[in-house]
N, C-alpha and C. Protein backbone atom coordinates (compact mmCIF):
# COMPACT_ATOMS: atom_id res chain seq x y z
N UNK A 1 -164.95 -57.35 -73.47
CA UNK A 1 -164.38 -58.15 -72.42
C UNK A 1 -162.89 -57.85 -72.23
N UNK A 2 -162.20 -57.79 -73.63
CA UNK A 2 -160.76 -57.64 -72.97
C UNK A 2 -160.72 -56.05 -72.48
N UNK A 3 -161.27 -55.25 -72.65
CA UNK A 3 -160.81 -53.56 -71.62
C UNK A 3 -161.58 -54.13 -70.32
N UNK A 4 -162.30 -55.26 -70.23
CA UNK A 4 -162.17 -55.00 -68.29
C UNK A 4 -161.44 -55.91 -67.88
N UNK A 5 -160.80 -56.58 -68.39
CA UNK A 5 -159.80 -57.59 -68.02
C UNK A 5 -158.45 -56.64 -68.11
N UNK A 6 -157.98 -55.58 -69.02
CA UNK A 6 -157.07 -54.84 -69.03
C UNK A 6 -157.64 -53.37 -67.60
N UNK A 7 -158.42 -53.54 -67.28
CA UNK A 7 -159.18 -52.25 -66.29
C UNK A 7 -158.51 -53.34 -65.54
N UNK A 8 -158.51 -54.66 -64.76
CA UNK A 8 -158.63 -55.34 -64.08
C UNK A 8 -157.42 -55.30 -63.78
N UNK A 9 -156.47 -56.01 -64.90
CA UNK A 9 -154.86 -56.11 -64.60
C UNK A 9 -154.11 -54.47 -64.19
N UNK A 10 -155.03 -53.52 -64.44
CA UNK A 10 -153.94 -51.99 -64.12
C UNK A 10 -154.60 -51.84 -62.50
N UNK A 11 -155.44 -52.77 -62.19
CA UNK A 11 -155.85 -52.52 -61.36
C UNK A 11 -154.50 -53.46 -60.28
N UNK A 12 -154.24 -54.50 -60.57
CA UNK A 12 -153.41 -55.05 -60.13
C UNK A 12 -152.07 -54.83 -59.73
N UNK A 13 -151.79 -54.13 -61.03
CA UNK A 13 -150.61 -53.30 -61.16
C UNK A 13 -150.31 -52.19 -60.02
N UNK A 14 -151.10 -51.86 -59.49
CA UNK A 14 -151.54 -51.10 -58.22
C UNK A 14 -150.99 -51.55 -57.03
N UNK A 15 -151.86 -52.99 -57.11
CA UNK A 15 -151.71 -54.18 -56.06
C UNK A 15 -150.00 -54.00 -56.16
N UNK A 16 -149.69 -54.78 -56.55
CA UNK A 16 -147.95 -55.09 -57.11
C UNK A 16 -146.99 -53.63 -56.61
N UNK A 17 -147.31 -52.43 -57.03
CA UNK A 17 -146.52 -51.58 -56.76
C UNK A 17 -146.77 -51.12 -55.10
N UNK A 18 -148.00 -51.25 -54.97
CA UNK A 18 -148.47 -51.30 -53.31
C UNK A 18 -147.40 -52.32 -52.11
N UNK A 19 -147.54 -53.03 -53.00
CA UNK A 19 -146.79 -54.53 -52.15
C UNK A 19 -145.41 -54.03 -52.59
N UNK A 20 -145.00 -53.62 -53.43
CA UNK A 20 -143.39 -53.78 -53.48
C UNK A 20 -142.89 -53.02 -52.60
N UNK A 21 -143.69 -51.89 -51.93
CA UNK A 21 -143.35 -50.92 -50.37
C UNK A 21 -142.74 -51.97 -49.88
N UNK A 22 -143.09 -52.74 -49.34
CA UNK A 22 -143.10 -53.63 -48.09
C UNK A 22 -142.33 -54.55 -48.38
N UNK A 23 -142.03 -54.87 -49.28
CA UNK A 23 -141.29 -56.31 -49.77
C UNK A 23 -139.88 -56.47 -48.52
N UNK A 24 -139.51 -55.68 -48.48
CA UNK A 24 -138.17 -55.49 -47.35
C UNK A 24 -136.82 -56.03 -48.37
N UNK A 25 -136.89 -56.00 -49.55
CA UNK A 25 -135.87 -56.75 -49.86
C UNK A 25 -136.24 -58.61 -50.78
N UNK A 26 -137.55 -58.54 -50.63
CA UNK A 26 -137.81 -59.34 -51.05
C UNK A 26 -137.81 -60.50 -49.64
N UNK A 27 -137.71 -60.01 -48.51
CA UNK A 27 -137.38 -60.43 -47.10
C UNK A 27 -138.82 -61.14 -46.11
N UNK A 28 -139.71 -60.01 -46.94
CA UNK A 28 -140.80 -60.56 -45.81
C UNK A 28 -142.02 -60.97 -47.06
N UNK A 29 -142.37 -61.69 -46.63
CA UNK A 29 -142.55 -63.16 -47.42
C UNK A 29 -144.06 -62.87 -47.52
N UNK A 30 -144.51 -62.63 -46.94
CA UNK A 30 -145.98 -62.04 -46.88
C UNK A 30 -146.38 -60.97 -48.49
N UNK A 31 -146.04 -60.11 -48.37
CA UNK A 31 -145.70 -58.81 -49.18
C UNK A 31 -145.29 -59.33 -50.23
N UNK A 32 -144.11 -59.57 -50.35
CA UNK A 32 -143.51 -60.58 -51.69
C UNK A 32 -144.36 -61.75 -52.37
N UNK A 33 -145.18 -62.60 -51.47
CA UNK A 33 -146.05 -63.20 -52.15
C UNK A 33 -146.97 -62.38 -52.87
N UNK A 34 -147.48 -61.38 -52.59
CA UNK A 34 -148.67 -60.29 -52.87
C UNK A 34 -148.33 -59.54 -53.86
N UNK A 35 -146.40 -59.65 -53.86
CA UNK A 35 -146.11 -58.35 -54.54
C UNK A 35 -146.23 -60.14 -55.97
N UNK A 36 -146.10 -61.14 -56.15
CA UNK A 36 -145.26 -62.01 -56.86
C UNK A 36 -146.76 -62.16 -57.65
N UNK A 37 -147.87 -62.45 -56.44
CA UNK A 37 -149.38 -63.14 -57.33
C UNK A 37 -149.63 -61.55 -58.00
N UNK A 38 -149.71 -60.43 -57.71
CA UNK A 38 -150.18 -59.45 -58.20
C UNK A 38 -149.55 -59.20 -59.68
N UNK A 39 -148.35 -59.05 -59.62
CA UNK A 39 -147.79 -59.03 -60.95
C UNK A 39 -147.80 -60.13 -61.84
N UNK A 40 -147.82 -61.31 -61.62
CA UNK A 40 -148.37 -62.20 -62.44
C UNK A 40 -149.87 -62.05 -62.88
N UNK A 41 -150.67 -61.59 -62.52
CA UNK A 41 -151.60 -61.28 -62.61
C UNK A 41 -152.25 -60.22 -63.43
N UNK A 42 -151.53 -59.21 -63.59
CA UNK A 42 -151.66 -58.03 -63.94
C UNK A 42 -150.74 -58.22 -65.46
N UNK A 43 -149.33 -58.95 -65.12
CA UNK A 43 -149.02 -59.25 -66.50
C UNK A 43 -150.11 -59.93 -67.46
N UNK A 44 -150.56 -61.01 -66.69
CA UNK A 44 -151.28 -61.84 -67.86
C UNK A 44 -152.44 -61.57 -68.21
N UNK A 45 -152.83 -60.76 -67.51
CA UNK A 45 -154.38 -60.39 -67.70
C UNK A 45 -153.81 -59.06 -69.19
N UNK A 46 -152.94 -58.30 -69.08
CA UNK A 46 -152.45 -57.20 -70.20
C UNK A 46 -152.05 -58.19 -71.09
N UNK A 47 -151.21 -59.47 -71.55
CA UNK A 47 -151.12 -60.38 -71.97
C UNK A 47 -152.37 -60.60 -73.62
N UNK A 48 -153.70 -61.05 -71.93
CA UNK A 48 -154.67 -61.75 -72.98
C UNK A 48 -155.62 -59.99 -73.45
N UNK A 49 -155.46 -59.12 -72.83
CA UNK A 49 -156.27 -58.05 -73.20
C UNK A 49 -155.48 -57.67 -74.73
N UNK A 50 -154.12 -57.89 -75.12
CA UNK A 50 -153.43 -57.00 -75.74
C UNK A 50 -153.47 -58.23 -77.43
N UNK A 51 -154.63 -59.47 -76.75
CA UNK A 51 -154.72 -60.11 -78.42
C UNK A 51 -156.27 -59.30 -79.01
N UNK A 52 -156.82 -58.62 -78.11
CA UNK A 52 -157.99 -57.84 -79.08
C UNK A 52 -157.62 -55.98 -78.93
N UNK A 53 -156.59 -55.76 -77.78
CA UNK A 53 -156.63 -54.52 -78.53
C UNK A 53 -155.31 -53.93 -78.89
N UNK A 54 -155.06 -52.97 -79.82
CA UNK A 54 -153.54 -52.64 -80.25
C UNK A 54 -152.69 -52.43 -78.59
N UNK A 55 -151.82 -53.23 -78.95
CA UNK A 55 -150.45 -53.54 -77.67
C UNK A 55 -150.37 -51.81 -77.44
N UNK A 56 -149.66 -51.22 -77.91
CA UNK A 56 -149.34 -49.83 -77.55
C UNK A 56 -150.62 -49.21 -76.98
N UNK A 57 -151.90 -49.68 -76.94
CA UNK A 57 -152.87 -48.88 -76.72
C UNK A 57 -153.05 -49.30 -75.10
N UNK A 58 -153.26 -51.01 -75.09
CA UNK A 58 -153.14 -51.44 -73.92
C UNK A 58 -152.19 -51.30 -72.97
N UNK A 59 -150.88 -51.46 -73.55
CA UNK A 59 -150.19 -50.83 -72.57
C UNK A 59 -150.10 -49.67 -72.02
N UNK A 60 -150.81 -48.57 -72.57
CA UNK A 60 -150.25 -47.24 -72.47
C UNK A 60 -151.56 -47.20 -70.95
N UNK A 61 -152.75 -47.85 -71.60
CA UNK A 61 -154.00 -47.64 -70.30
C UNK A 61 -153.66 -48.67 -69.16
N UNK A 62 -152.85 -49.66 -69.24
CA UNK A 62 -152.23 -50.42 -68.22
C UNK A 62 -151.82 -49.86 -67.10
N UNK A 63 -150.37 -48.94 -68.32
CA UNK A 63 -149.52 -48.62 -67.21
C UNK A 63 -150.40 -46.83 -66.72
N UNK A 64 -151.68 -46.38 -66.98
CA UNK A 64 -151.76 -45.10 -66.70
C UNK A 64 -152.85 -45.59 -65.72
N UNK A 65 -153.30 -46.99 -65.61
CA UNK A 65 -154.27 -46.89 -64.46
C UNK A 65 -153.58 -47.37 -63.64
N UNK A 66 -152.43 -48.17 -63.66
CA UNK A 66 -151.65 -48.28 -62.67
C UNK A 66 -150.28 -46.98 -61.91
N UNK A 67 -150.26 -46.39 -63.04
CA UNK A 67 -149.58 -44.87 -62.24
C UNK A 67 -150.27 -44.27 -61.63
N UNK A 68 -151.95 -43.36 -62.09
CA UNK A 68 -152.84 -43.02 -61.33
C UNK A 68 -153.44 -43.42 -60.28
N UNK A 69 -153.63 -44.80 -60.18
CA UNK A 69 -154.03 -45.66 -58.83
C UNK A 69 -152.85 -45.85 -57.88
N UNK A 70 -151.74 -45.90 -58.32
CA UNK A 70 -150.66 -46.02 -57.48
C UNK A 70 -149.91 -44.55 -56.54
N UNK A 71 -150.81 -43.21 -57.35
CA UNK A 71 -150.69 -41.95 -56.87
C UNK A 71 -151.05 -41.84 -55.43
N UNK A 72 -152.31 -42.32 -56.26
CA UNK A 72 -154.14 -41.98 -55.49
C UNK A 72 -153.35 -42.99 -53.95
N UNK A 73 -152.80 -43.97 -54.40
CA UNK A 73 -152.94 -45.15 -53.04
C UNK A 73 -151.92 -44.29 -52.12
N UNK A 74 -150.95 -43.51 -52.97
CA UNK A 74 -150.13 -42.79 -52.30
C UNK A 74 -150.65 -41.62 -51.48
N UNK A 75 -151.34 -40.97 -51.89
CA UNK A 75 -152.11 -39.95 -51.40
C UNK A 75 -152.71 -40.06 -50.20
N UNK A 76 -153.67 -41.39 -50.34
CA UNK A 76 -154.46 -41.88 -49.21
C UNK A 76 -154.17 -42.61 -47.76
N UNK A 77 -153.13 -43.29 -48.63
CA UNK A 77 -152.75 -44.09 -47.36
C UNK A 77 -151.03 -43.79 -46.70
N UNK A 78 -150.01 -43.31 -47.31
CA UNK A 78 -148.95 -42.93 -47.20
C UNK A 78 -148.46 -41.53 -47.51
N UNK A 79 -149.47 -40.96 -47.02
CA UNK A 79 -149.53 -39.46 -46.68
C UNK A 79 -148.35 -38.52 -47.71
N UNK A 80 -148.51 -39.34 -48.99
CA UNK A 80 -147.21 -38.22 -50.19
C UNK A 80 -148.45 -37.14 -50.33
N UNK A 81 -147.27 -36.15 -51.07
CA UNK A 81 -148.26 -34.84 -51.24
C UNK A 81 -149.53 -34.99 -52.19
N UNK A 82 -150.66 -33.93 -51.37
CA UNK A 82 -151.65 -33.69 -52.42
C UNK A 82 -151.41 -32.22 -53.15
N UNK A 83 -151.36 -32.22 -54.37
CA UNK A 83 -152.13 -30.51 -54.42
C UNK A 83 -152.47 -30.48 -55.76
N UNK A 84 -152.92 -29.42 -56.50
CA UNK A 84 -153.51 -29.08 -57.53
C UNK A 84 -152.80 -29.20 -58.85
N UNK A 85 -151.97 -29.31 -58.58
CA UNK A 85 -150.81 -29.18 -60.09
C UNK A 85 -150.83 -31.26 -60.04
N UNK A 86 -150.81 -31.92 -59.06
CA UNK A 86 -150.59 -33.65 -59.36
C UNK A 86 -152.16 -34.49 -59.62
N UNK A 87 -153.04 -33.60 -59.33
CA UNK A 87 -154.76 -33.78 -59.52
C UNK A 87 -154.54 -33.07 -60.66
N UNK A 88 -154.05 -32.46 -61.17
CA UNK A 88 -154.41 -31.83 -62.65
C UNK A 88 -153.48 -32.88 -63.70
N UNK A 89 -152.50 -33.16 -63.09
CA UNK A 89 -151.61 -33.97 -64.41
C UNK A 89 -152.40 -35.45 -64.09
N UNK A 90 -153.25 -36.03 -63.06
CA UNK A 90 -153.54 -37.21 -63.19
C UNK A 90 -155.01 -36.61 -64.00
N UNK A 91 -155.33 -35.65 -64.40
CA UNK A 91 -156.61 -35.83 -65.21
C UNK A 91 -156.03 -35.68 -66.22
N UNK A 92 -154.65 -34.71 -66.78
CA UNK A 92 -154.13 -35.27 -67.70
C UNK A 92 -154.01 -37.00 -68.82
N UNK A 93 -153.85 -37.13 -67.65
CA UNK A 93 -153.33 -38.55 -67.51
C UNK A 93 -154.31 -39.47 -68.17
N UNK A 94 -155.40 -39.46 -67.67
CA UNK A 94 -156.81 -39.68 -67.87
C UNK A 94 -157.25 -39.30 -69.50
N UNK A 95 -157.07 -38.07 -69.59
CA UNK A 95 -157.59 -37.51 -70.82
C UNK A 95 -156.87 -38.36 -72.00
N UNK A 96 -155.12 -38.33 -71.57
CA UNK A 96 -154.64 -38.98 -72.74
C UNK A 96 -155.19 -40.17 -73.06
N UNK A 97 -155.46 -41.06 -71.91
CA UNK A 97 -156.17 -42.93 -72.21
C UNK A 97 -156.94 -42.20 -72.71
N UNK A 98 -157.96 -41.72 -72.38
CA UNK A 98 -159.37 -41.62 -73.66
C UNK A 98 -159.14 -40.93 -74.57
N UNK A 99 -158.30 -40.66 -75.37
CA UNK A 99 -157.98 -39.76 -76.42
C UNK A 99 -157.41 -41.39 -76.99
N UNK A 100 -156.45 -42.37 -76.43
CA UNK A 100 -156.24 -43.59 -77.00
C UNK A 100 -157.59 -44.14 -77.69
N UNK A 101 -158.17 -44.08 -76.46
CA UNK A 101 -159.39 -45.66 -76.72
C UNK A 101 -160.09 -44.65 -77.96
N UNK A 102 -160.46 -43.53 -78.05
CA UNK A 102 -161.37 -42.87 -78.99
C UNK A 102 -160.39 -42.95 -80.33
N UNK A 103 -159.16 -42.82 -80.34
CA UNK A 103 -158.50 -42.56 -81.17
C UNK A 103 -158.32 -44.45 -81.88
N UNK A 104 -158.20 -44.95 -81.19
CA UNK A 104 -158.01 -46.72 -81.65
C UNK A 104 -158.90 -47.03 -82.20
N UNK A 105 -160.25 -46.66 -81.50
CA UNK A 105 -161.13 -47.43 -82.49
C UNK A 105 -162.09 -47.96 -81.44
């Protein structure tokens, strides 16, 4: 239960960095709410994931599904670059979390 509640909160973490585009400054109130519930969210959910698995482990898959999802959102929807060398370091990326979770236990 706690790795999909920690899958859940990096998922959020997404949310949060998505929304902080838009925030304007913390100006438009919409966005800022989204950017405010998301990160609360994503904190506490890494929070309760990080009393069953080692903190350094959770954090490390926190913040790598929220860098990789926050690529990907970049890719898709805000037209940053694609190419072969940033698809290869996000499977990097990938490999290292499961080299964690196999390596933790």
């Amino acid at each position: 239960m706690a790795w999909l509640l920690l899958i859940i909160g990096g998922c959020f973490e997404v949310g949060f960095t998505t929304c902080l585009r838009f925030v304007d400054g913390f100006r438009n109130l919409p966005w800022t709410g989204g950017f405010l519930l998301s990160v609360t969210l994503s904190m506490g959910l890494l929070e309760v994931a990080s009393r069953s698995i080692p903190m350094g482990t959770a954090y490390a898959v926190w913040g790598a599904i929220g860098a990789i999802g926050t690529v990907i959102v970049g890719m898709c929807w805000f037209t940053e670059p694609v190419s072969m060398i940033r698809i290869g370091l996000i499977f990097g990326v990938v490999l290292c979390v499961v080299g964690l979770k196999l390596a933790g236990g």
